[in-house]
N, C-alpha and C. Protein backbone atom coordinates (compact mmCIF):
# COMPACT_ATOMS: atom_id res chain seq x y z
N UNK A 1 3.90 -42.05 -3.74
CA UNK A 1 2.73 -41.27 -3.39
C UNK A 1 3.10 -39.84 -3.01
N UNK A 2 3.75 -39.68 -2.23
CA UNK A 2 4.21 -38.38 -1.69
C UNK A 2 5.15 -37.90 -2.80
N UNK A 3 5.95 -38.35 -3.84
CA UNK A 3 6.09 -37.56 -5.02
C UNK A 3 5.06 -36.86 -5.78
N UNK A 4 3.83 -37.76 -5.44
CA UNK A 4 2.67 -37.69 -6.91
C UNK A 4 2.02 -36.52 -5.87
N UNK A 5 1.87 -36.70 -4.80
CA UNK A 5 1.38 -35.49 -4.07
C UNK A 5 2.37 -34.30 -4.57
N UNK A 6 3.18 -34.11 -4.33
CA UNK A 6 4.97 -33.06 -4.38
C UNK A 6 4.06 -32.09 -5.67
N UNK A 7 4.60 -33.17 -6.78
CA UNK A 7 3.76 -32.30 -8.18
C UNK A 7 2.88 -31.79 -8.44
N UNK A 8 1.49 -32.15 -7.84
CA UNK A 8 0.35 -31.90 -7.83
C UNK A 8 0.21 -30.55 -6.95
N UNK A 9 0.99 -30.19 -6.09
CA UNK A 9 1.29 -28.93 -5.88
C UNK A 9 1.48 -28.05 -6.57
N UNK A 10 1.89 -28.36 -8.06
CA UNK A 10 2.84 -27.28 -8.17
C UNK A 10 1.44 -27.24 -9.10
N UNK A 11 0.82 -28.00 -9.87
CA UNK A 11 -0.38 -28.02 -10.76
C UNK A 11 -1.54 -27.13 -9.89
N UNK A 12 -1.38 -26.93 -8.59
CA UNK A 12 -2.47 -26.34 -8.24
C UNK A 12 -1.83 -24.59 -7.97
N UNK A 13 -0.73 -24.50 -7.44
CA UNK A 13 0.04 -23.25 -7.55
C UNK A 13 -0.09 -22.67 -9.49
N UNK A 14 -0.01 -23.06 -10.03
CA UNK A 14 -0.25 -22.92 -11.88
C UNK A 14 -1.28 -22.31 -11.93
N UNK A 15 -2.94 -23.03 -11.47
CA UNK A 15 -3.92 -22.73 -11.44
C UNK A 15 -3.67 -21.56 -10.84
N UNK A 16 -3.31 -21.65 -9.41
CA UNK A 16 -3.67 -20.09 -8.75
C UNK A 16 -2.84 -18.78 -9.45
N UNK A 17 -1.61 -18.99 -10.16
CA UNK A 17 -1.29 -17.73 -10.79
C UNK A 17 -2.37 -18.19 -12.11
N UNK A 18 -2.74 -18.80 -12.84
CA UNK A 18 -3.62 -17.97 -13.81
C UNK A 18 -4.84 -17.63 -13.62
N UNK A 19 -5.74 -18.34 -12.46
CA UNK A 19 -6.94 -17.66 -11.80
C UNK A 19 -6.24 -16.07 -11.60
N UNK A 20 -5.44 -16.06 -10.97
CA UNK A 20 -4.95 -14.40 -10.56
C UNK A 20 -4.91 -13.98 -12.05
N UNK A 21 -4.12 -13.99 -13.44
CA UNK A 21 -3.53 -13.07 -14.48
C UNK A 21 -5.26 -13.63 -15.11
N UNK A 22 -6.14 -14.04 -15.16
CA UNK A 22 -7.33 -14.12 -15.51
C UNK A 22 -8.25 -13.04 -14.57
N UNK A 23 -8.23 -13.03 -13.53
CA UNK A 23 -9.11 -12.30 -13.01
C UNK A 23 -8.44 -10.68 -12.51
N UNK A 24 -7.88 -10.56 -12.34
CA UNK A 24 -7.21 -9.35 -11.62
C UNK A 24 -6.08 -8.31 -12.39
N UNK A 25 -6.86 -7.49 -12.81
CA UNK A 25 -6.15 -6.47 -13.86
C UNK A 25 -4.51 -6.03 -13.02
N UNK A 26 -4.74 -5.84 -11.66
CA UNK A 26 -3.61 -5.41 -11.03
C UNK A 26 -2.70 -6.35 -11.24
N UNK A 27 -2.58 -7.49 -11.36
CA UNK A 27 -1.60 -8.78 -11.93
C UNK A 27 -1.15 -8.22 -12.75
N UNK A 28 -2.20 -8.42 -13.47
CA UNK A 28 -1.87 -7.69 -15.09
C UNK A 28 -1.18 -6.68 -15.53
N UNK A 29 -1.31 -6.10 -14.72
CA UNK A 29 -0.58 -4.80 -15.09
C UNK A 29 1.02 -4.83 -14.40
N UNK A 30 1.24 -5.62 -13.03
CA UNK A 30 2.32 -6.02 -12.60
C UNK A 30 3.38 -6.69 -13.46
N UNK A 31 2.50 -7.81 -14.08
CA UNK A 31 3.36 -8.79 -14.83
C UNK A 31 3.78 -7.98 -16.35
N UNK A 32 2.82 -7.24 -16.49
CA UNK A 32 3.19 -6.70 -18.03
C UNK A 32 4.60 -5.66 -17.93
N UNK A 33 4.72 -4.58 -16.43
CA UNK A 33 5.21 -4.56 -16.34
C UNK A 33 6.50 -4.85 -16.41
N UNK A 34 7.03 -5.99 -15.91
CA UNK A 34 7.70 -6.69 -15.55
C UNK A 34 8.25 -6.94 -16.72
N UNK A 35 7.24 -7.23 -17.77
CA UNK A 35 8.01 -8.34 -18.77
C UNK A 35 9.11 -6.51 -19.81
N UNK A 36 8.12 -5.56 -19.57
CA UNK A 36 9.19 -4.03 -19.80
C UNK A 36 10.33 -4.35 -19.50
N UNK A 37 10.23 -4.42 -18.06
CA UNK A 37 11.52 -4.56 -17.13
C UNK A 37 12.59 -5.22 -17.76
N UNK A 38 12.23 -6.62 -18.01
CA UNK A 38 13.07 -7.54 -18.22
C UNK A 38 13.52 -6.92 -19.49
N UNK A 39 13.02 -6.52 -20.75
CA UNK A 39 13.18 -5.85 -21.84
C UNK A 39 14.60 -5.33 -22.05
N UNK A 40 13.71 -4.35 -21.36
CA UNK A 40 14.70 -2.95 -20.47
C UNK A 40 16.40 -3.68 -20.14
N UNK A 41 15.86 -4.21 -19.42
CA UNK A 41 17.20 -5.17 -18.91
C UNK A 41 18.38 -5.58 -19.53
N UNK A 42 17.29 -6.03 -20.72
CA UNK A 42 18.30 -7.52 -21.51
C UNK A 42 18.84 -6.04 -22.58
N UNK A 43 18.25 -4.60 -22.87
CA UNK A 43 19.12 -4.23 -23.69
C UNK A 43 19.72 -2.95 -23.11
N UNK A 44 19.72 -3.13 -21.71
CA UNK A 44 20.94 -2.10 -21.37
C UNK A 44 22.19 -3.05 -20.57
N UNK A 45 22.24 -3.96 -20.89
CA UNK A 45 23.10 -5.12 -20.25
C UNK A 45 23.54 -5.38 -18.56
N UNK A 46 22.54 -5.81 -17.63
CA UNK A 46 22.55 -5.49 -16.27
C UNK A 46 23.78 -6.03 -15.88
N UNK A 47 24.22 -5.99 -14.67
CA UNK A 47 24.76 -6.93 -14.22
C UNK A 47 24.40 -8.00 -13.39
N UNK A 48 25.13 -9.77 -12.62
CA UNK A 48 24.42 -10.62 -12.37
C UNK A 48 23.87 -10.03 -11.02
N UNK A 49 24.08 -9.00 -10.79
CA UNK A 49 23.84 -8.45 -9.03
C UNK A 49 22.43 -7.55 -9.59
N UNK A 50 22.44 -7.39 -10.54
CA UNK A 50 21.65 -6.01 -10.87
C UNK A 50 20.22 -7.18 -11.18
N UNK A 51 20.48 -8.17 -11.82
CA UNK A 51 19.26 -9.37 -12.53
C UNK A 51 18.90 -9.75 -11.24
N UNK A 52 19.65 -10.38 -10.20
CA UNK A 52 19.65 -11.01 -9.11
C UNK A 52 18.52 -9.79 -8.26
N UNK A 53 18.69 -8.99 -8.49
CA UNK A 53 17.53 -7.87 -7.41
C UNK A 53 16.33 -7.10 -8.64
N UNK A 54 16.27 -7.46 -9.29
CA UNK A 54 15.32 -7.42 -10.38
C UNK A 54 14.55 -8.53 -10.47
N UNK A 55 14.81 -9.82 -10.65
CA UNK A 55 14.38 -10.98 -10.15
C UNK A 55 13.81 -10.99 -9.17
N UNK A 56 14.06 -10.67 -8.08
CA UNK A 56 13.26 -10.37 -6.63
C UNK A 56 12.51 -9.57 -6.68
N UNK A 57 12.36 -8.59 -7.27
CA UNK A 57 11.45 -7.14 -7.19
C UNK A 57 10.55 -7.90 -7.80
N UNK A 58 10.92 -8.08 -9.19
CA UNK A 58 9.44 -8.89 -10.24
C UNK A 58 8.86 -10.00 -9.25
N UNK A 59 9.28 -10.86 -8.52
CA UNK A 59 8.86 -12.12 -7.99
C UNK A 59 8.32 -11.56 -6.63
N UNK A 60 8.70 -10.38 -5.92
CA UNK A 60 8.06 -10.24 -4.59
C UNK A 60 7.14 -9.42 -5.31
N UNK A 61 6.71 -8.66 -6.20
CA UNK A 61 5.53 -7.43 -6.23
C UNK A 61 4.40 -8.65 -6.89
N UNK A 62 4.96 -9.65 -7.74
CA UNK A 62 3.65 -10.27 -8.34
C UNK A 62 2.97 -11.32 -7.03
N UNK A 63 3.91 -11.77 -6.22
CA UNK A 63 3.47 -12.62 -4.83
C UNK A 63 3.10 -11.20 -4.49
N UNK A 64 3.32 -10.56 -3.63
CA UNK A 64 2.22 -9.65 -2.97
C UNK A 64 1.07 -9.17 -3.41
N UNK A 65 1.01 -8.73 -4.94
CA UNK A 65 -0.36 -8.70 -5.30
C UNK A 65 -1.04 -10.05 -5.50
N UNK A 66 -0.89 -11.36 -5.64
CA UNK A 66 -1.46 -12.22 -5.33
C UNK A 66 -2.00 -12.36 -4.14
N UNK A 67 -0.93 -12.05 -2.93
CA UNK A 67 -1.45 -12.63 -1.84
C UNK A 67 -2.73 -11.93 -1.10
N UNK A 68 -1.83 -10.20 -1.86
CA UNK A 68 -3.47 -9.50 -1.42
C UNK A 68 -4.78 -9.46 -2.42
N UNK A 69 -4.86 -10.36 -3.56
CA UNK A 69 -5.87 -10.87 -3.90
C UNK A 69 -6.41 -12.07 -3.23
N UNK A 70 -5.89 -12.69 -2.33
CA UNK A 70 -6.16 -13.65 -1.67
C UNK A 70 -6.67 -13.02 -0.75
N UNK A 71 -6.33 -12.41 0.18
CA UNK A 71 -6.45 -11.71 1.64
C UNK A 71 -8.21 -11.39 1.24
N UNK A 72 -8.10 -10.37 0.15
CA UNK A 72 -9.39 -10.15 -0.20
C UNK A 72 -10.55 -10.76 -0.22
N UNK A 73 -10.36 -12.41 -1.47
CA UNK A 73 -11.33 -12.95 -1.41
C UNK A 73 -11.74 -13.88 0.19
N UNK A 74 -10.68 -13.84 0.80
CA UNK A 74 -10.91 -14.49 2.53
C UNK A 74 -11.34 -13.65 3.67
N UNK A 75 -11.28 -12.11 2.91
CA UNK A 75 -12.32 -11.50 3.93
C UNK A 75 -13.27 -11.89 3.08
N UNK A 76 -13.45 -11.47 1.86
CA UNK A 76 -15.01 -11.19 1.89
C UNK A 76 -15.71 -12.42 1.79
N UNK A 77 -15.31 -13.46 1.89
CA UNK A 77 -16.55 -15.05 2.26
C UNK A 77 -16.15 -15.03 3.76
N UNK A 78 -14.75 -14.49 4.95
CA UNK A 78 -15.23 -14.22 5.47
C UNK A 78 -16.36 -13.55 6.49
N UNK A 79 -16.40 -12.67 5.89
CA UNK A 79 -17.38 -11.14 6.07
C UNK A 79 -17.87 -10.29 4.94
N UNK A 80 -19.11 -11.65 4.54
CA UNK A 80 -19.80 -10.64 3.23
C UNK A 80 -20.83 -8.95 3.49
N UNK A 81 -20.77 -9.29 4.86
CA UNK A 81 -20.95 -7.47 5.12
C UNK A 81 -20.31 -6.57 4.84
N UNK A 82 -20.30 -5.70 5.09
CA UNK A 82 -19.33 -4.53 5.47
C UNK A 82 -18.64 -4.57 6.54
N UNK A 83 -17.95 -4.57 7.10
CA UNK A 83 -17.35 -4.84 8.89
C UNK A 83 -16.10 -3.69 8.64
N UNK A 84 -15.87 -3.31 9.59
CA UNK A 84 -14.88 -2.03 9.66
C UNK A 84 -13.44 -2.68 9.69
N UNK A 85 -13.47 -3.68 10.37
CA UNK A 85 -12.08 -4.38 10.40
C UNK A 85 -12.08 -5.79 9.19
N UNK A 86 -12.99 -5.66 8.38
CA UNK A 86 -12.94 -6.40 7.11
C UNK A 86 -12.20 -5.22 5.93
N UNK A 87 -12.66 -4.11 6.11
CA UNK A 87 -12.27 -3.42 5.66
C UNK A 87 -10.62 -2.99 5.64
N UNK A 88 -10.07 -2.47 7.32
CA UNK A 88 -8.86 -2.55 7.64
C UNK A 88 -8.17 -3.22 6.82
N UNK A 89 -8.51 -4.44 7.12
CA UNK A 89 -7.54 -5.73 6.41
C UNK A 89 -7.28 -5.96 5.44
N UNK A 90 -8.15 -5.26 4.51
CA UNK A 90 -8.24 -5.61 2.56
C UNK A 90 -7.19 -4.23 2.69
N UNK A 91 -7.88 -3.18 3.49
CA UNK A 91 -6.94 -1.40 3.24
C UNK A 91 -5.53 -1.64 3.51
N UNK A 92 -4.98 -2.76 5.16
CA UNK A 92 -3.31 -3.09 5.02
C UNK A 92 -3.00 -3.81 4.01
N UNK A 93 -3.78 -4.61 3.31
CA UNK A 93 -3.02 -5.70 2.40
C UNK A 93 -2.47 -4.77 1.09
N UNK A 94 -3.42 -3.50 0.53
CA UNK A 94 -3.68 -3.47 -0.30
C UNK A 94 -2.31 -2.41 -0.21
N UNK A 95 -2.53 -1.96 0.72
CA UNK A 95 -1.03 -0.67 1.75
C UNK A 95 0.22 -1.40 1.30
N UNK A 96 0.33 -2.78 1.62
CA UNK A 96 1.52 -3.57 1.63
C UNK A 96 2.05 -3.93 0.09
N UNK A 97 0.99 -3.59 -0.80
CA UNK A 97 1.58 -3.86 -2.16
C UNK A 97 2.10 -2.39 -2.31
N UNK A 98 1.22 -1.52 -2.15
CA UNK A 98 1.85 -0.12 -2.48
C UNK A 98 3.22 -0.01 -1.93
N UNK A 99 3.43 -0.36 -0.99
CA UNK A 99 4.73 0.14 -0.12
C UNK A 99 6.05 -0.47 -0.85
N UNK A 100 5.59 -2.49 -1.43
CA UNK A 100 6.53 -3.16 -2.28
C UNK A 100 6.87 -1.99 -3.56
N UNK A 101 5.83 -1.68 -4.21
CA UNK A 101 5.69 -1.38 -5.59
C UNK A 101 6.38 -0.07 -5.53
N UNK A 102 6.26 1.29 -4.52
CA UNK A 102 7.16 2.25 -4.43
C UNK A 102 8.71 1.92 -4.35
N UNK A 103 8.86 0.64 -3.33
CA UNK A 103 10.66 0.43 -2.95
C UNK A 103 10.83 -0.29 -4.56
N UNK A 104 9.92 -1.10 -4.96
CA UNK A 104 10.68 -1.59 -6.34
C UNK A 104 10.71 -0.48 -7.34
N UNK A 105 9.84 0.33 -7.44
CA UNK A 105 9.89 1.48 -8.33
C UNK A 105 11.52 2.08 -8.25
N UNK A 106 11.85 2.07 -6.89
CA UNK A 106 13.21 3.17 -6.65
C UNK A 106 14.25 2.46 -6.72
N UNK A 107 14.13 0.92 -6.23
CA UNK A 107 14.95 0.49 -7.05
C UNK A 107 15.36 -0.20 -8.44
N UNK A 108 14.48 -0.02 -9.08
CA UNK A 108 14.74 -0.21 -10.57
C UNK A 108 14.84 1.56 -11.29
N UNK A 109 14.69 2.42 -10.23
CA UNK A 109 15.08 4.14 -11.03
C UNK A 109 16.96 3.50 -10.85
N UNK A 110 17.25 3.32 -9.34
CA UNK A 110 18.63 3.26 -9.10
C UNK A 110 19.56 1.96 -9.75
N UNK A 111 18.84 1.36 -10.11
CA UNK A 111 19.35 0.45 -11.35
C UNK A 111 19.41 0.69 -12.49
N UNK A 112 18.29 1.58 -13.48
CA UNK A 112 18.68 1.82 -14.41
C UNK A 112 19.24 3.26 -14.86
N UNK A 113 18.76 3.80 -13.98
CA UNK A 113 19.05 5.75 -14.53
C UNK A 113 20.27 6.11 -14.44
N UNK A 114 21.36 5.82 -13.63
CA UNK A 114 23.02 5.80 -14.48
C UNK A 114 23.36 5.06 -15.07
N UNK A 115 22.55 3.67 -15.88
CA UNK A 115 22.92 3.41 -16.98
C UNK A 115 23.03 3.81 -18.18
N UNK A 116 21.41 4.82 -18.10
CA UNK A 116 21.00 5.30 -19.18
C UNK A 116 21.23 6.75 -19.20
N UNK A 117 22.27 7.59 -18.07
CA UNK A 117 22.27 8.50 -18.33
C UNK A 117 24.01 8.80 -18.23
């Protein structure tokens, strides 16, 4: 039982990334990203340290924009008003992807730009 539970986790985690790459262009545009990246990657030949933090960048920026698509839809069935601190909360979540997406930006410049130059 608690195996058949175990799996069924992971069937509902499935659902929630393609509810997200179905509904949310910012996914979309993360993951498409990404799949550049990997591109990029496989033909300037990284190293396993260089994949190993590329791997993380791709896997923490697409979890953070998930999670702050989550944050979102739990304010707003929290607080289908307007509320100032409904607001706050969607404005840090949304802060916290930007902040991922700049440090991964700089480090995939410092990963690839003395390769390629």
């Amino acid at each position: 039982m608690k195996a058949i539970r175990f799996f069924r986790s992971f069937v509902f985690a499935y659902a929630g990334i393609s509810a997200a790459l179905k509904s949310e262009q910012n996914i979309r545009f993360h993951f498409t990203a990404a799949i550049i990246v990997v591109i990029a990657g496989l033909l300037t030949g990284l190293s396993s340290v260089e994949w190993m933090l590329i791997v993380l960048v791709i896997g923490g920026m697409l979890a953070f924009e998930m999670f702050n698509s989550s944050m979102e839809r739990i304010v707003d069935l929290a607080s289908p008003d307007l509320h100032p601190l409904a607001k706050q909360a969607k404005d840090m979540a949304a802060g916290a992807v930007l902040v991922f997406a700049i440090a991964s930006a700089i480090i995939g410049l410092l990963i690839f730009l003395p390769k390629w130059f």
